[in-house]
Protein backbone atom coordinates (compact mmCIF):
# COMPACT_ATOMS: atom_id res chain seq x y z
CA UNK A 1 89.12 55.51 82.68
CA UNK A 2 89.73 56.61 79.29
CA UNK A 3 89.68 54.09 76.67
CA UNK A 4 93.70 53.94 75.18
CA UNK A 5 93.79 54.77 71.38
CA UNK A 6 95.17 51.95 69.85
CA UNK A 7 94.67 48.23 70.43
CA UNK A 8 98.45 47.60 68.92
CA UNK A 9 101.34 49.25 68.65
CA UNK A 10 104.84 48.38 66.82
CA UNK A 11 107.78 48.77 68.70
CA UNK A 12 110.94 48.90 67.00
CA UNK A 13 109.13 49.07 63.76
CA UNK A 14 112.07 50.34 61.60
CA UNK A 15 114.29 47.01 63.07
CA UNK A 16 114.94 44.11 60.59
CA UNK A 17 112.28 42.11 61.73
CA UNK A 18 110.68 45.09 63.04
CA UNK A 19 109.86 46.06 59.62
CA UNK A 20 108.87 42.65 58.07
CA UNK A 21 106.31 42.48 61.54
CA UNK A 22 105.02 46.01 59.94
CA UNK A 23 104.72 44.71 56.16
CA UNK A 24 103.17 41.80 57.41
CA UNK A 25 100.59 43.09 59.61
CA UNK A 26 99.83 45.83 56.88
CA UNK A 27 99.36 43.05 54.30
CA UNK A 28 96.86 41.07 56.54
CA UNK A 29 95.06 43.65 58.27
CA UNK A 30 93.92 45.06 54.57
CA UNK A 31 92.99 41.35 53.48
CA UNK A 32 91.00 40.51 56.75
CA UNK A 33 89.64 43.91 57.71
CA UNK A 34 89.87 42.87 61.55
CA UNK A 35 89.04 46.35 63.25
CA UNK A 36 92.51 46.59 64.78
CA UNK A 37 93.56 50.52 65.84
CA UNK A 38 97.31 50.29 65.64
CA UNK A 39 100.80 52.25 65.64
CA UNK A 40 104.30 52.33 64.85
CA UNK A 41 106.68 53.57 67.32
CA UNK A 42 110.43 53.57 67.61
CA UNK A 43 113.39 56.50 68.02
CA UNK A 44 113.90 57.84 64.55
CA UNK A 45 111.08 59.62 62.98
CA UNK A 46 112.21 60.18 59.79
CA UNK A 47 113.04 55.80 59.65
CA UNK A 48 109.24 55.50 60.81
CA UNK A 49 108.03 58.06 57.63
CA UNK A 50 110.05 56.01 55.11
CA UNK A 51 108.91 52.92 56.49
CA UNK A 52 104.91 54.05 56.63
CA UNK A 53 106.12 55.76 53.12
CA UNK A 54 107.00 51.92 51.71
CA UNK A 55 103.48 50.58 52.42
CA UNK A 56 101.71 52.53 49.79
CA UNK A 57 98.19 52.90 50.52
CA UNK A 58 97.94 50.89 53.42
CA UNK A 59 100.16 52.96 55.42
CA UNK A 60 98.43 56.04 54.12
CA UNK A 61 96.51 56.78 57.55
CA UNK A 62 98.82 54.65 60.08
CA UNK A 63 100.06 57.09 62.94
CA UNK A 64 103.61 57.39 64.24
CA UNK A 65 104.91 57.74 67.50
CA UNK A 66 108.02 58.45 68.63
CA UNK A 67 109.72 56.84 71.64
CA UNK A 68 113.02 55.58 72.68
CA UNK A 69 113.58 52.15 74.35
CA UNK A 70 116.34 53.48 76.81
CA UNK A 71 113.84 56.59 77.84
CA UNK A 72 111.23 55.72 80.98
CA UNK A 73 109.25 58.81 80.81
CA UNK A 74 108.81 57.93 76.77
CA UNK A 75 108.05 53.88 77.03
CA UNK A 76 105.39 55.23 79.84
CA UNK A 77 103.48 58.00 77.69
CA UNK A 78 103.32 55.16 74.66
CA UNK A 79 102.20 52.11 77.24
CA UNK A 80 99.45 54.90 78.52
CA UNK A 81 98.21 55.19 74.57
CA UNK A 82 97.90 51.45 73.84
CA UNK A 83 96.32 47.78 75.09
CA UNK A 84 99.09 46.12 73.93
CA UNK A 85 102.45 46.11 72.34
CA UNK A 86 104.55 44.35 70.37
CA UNK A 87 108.43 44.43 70.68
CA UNK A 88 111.07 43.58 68.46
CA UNK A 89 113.93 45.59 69.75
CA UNK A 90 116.87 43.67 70.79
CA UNK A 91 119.07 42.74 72.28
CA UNK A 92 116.32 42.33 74.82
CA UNK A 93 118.99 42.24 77.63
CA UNK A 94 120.38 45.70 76.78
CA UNK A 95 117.21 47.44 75.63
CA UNK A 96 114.16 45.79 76.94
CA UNK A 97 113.73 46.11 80.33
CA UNK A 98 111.90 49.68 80.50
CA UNK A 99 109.04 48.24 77.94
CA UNK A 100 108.27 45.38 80.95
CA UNK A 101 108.24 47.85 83.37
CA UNK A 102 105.73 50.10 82.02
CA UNK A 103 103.80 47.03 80.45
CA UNK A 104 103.88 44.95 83.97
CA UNK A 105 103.37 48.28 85.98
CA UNK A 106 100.86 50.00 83.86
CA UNK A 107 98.82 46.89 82.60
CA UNK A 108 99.40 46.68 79.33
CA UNK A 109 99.61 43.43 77.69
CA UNK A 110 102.93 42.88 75.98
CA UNK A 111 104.66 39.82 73.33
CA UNK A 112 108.08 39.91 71.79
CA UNK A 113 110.30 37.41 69.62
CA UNK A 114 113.26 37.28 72.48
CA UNK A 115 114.91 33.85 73.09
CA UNK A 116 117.25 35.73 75.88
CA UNK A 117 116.07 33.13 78.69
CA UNK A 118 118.31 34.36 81.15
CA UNK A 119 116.94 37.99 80.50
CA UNK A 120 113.48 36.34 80.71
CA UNK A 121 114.18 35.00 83.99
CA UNK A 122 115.08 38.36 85.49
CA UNK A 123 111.95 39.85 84.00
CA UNK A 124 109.87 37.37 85.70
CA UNK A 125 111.70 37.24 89.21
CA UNK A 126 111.69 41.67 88.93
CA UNK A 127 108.11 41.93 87.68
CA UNK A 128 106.07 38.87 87.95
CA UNK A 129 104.32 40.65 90.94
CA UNK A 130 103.09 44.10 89.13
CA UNK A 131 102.25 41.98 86.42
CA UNK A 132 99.53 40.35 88.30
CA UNK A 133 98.28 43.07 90.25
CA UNK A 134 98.24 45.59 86.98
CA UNK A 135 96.40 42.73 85.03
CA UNK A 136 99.22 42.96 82.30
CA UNK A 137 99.83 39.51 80.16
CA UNK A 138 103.26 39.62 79.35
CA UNK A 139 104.13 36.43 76.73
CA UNK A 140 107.73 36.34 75.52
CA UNK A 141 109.03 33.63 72.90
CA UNK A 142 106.08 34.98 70.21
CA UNK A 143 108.81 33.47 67.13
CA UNK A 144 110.84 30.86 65.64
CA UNK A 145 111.56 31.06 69.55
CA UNK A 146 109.53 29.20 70.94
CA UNK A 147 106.62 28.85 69.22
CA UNK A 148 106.70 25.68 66.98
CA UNK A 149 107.96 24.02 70.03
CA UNK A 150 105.65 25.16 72.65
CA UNK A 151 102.51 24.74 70.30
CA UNK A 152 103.64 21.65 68.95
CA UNK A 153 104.09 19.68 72.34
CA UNK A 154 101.06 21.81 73.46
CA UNK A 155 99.13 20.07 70.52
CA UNK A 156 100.16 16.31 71.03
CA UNK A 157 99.37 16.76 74.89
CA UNK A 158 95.85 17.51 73.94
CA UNK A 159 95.18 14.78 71.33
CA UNK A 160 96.71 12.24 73.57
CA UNK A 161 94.45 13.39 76.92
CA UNK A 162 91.23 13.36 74.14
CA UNK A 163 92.70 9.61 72.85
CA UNK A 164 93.50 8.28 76.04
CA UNK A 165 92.79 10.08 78.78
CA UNK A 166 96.62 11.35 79.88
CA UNK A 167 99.24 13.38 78.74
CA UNK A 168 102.75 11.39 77.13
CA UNK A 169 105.61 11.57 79.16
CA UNK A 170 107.94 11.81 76.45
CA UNK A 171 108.09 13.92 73.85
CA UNK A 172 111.36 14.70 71.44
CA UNK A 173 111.58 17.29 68.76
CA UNK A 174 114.01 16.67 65.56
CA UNK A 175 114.33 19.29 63.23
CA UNK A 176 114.56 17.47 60.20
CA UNK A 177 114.57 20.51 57.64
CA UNK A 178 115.58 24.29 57.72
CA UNK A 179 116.89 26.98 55.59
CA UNK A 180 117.21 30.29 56.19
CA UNK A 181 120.05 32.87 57.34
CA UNK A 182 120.91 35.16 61.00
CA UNK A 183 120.51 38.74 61.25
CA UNK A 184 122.44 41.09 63.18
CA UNK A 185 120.01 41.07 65.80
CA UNK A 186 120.34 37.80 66.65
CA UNK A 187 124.03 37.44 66.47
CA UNK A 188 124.04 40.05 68.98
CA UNK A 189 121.20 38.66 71.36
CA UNK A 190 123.87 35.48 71.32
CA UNK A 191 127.21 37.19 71.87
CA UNK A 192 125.48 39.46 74.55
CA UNK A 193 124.44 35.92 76.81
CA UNK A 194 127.64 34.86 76.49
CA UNK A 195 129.05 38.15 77.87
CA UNK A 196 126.67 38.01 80.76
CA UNK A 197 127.17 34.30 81.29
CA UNK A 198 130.66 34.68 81.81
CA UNK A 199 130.08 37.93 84.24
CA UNK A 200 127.38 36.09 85.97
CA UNK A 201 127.60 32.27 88.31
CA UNK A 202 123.81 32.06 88.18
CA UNK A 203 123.90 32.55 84.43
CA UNK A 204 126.13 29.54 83.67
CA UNK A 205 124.74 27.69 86.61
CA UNK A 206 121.06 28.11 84.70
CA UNK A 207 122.76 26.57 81.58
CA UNK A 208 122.63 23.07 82.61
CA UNK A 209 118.88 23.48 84.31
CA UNK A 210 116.30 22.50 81.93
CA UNK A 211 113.86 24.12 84.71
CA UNK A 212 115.26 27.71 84.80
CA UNK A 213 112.24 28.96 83.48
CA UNK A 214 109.46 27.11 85.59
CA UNK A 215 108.26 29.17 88.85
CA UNK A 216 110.16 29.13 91.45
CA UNK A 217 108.40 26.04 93.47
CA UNK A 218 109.33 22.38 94.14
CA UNK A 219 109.92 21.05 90.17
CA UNK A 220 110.21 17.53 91.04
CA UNK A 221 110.51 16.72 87.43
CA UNK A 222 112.20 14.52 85.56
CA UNK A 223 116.00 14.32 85.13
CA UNK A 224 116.50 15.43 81.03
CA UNK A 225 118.48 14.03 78.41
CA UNK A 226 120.17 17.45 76.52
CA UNK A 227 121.25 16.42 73.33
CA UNK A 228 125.11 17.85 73.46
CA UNK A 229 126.94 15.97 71.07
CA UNK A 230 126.08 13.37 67.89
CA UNK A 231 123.58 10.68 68.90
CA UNK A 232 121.36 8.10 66.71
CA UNK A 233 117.81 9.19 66.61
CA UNK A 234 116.14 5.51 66.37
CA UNK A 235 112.70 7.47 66.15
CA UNK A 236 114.02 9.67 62.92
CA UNK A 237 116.33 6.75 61.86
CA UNK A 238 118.90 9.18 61.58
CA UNK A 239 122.44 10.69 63.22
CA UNK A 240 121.44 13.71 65.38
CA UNK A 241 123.20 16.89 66.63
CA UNK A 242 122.30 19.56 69.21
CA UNK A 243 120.26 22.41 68.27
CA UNK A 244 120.89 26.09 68.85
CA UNK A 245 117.48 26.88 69.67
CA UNK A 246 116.78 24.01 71.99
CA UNK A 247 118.22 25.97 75.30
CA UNK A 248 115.37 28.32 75.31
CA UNK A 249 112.20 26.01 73.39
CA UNK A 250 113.19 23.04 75.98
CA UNK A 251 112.95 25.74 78.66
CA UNK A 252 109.94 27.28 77.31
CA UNK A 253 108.20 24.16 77.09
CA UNK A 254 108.78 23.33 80.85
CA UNK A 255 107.58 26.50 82.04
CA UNK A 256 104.24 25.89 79.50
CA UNK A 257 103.50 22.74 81.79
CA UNK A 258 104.32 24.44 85.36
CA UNK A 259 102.14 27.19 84.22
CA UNK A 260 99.34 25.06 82.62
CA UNK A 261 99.34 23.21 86.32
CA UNK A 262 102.03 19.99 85.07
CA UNK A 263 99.47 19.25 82.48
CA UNK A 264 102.31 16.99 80.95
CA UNK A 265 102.77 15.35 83.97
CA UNK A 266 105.49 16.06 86.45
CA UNK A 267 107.96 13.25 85.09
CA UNK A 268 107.27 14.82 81.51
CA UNK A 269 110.33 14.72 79.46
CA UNK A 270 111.07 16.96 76.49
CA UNK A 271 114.21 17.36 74.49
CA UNK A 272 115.20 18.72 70.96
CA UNK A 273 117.94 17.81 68.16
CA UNK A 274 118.89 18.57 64.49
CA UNK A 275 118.93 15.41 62.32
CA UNK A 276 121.93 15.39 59.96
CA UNK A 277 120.89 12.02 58.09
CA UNK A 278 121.48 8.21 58.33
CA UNK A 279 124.55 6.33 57.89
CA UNK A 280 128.50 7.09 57.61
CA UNK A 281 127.58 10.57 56.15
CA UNK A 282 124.76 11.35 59.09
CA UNK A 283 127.32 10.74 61.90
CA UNK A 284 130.04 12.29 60.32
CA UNK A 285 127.80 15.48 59.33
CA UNK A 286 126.68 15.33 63.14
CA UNK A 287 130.42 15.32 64.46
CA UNK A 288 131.18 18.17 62.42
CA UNK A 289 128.01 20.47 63.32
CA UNK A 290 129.68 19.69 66.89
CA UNK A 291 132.73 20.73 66.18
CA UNK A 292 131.49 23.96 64.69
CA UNK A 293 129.36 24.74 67.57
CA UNK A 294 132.18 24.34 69.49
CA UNK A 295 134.24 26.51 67.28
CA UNK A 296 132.07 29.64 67.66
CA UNK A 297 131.78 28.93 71.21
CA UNK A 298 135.33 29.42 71.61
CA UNK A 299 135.55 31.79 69.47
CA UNK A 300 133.08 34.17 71.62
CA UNK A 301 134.18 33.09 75.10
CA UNK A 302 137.02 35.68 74.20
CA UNK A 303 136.93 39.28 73.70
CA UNK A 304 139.32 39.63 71.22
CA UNK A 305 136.96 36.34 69.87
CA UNK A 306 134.01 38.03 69.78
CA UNK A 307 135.40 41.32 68.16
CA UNK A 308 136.62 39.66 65.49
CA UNK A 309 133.46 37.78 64.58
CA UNK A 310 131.16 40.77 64.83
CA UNK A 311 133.70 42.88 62.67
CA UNK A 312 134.62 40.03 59.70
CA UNK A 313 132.35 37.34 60.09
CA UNK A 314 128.81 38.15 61.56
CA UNK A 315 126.61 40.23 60.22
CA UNK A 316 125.59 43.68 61.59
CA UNK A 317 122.92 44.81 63.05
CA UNK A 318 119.75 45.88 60.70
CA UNK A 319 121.25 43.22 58.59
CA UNK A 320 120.16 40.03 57.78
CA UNK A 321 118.56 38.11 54.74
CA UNK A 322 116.93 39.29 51.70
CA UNK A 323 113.54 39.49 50.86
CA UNK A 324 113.77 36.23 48.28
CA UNK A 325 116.32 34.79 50.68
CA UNK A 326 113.54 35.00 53.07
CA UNK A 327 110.61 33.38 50.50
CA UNK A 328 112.73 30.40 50.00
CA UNK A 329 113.40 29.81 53.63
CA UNK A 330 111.20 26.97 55.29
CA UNK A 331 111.46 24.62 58.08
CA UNK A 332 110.50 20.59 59.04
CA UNK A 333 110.68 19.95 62.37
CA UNK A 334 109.31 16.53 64.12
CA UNK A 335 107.73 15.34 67.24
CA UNK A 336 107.37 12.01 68.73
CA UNK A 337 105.77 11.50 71.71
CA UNK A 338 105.27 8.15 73.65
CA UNK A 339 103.17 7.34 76.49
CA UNK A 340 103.71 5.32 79.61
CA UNK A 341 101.26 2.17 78.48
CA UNK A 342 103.11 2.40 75.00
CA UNK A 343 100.52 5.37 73.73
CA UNK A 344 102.84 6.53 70.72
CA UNK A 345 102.08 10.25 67.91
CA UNK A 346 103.78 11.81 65.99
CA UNK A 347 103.44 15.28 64.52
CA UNK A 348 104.96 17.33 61.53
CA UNK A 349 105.01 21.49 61.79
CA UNK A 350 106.28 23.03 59.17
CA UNK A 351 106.73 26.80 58.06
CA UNK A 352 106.76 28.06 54.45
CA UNK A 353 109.08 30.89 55.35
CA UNK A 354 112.65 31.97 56.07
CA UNK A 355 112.36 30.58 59.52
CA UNK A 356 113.88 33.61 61.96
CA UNK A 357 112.28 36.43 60.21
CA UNK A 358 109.73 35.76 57.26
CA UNK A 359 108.11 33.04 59.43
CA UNK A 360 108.77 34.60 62.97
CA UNK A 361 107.33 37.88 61.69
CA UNK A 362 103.71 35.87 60.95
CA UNK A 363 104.31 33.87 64.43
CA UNK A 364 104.53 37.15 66.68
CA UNK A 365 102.32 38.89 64.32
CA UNK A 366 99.28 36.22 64.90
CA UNK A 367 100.39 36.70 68.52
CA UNK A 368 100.39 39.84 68.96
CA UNK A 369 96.62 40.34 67.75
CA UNK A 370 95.54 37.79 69.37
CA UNK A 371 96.50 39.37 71.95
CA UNK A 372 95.28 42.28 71.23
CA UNK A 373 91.82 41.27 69.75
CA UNK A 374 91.24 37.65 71.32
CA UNK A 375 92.62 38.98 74.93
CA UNK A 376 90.67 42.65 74.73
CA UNK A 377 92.25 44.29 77.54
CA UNK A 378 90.96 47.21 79.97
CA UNK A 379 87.16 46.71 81.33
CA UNK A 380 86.64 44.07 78.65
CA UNK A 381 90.18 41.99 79.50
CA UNK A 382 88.73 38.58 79.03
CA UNK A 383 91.73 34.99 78.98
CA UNK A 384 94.67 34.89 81.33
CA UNK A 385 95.19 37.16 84.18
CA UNK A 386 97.76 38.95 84.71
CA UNK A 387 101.75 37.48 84.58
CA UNK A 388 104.38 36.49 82.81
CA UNK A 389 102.83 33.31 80.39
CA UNK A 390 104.33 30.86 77.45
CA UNK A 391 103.10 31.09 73.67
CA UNK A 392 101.03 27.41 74.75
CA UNK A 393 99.81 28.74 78.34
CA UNK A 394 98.51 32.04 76.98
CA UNK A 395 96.77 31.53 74.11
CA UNK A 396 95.59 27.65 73.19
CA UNK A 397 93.90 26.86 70.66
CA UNK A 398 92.89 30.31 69.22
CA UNK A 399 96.02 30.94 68.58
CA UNK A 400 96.78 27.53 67.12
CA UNK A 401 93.74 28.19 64.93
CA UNK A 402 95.53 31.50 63.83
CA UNK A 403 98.56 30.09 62.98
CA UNK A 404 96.95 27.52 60.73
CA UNK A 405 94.95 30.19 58.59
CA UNK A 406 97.12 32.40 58.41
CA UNK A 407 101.20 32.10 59.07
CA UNK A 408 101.76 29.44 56.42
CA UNK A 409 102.58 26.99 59.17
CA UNK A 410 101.05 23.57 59.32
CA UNK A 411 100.75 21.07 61.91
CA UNK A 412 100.08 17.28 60.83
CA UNK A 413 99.15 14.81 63.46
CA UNK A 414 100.35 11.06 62.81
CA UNK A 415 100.53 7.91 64.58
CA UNK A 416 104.12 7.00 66.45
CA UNK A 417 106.54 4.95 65.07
């Protein structure tokens, strides 16, 4: 067989986050000199020469290809070209599907930023099987979504196993810190769930299973405390509100343990929050990020809802936040994790970036050449066979390693309260 051209390619380069991915890998790539043959691809060509145009030098020599996401015969010809791919275009549900086809059918290995878990599912359930046969790792949740989450559990499961032997069975994430703004992209990733949700039983019936995720065998795990209005945190010291993100990393993280063989242990429990502060002004600032939650859920359960927010309110897609928006983004998010003979740590991951795009684009960018440097694929494939995997099943430590060097993320072990 004939060795594919590229090791990488960009998909969706000229997206929002498409093109901070592109910046970013530019920017590292000419600092590390890894030997990494890569591409840009997406529909416009004249967006991809402007783009290649904006990285000066670096982009002098960086080929284009052309392909559009809603085009089989396309996605095929630039699977065929390529070990692996990375994918920002979105809304997954809408636009995604013929990438995993090709990927899972034609073995090449695949990683995207989605946090579409009901679009995940159906991936898995449709092509779980030509995934393994073709050899094809295909590792969703490469951002902001899911991967402080996955790899921070995945972390404090192995110190405890090297401190004591076994896994902790409890483990709660608070973010405690995070600034940084929405794109278009994502708004519409959220308003199209909620479209499909209310077309779809199985959708909302998924909602309330922390185990949608996890392969489709006995779970027998245990029953787990969502966080879905204001609580005290006694482990933060603080009032606590739910968290956006926490129906696909809670999900993500399950799946991580069913696919890394219930390395957590099959009672594991796992559960995330926002901390809003102690006292009067805590509780109160905890009622009210409920009642705004609840306000744009009602809002978008409606047509008329939705239109309005995505005409006055949201922004559009290809929008998002600037560049020094981006720079002084961050996030602060906290684990705890307690064991069954009172085993207690504590970890701190933090991110020195905007945390949906400048951050995400350094998380999926570390991913993706991992993936497609750490994970060669073809005659010298060498990690995970073939399937649909997690950030934390996939890629271990490596990719932890990565992420320390080079995504401005840290991640601080402690002892428990």
């Amino acid at each position: 067989m004939t060795a594919p051209r590229f090791d990488l390619v960009v998909f969706g380069a000229t997206s929002f986050v498409g093109q901070i991915l592109t910046r970013y890998l530019s920017q590292y790539l000419a600092e590390s000199q890894e030997p990494l043959r890569w591409a840009i691809a997406g529909r416009s060509a004249a967006k991809l020469e402007a783009l290649k145009a904006s990285l000066g030098e670096a982009g002098k020599d960086l080929p284009i290809l052309i392909s559009d996401a809603t085009d089989a015969g396309q996605i095929a010809a630039l699977c065929a070209q390529t070990r692996a791919v990375v994918s920002t275009v979105g809304p997954y549900a809408l636009y995604g599907e013929p990438l995993i086809k090709a990927c899972a059918e034609g073995g090449t290995d695949y990683c995207d930023l989605t946090g579409e878990a009901q679009w995940i599912k159906r991936m898995v359930d449709k092509y779980q099987a030509a995934a393994r046969h073709s050899g094809a790792r295909i590792v969703h949740c490469c951002g902001f979504d899911s991967v402080p989450s996955d790899m921070g559990v995945w972390l404090l499961q192995q110190e405890a196993v090297k401190r004591w032997g076994q896994p902790l069975g409890e483990i709660t994430m608070r973010v405690k810190a995070m600034k940084g703004g929405a794109s278009g992209g994502t708004v519409a990733s959220i308003l199209q769930f909620i479209e499909e949700a209310l077309a779809d039983p199985a959708i909302r019936q998924d909602i309330n299973n922390p185990y949608s995720l996890c392969p489709p065998a006995p779970v027998n795990g245990a029953r787990q405390h969502q966080v879905k209005a204001a609580e005290y945190d006694h482990n933060a010291q603080s009032w606590a509100a739910p968290f956006l993100m926490a129906a696909v990393n809670e999900r993500v993280v399950h799946r991580s343990n069913a696919l890394l063989g219930q390395a957590y242990g099959q009672g594991f429990s796992y559960n995330e929050a926002l901390l809003t502060g102690p006292g009067l002004k805590g509780r109160l600032k905890a009622f009210g990020v409920v009642a705004a939650l609840g306000a744009f859920m009602l809002g978008a359960l409606v047509k008329p809802g939705r239109y309005l927010m995505q005409r006055f309110l949201l922004p559009k897609p290809g929008e998002g936040p600037s560049e020094a928006a981006q720079l002084a983004g961050h996030f602060d998010l906290r684990f705890w994790g307690k064991g069954e003979a009172g085993q207690a740590l504590s970890l701190k991951v933090t991110g020195d970036r905007d945390p949906g795009y400048g951050a995400t684009a350094k998380m999926l960018g570390q991913a993706a050449l991992f993936l497609a440097l750490n994970m060669r694929a073809g005659s010298e494939k060498t990690g995970r066979p073939g399937g649909f995997w997690t950030p934390a099943s996939a890629f271990g430590e490596g990719y932890l390693d990565r992420l320390r060097r080079h995504s401005g993320m840290t991640f601080e072990l402690g002892e428990g309260n």
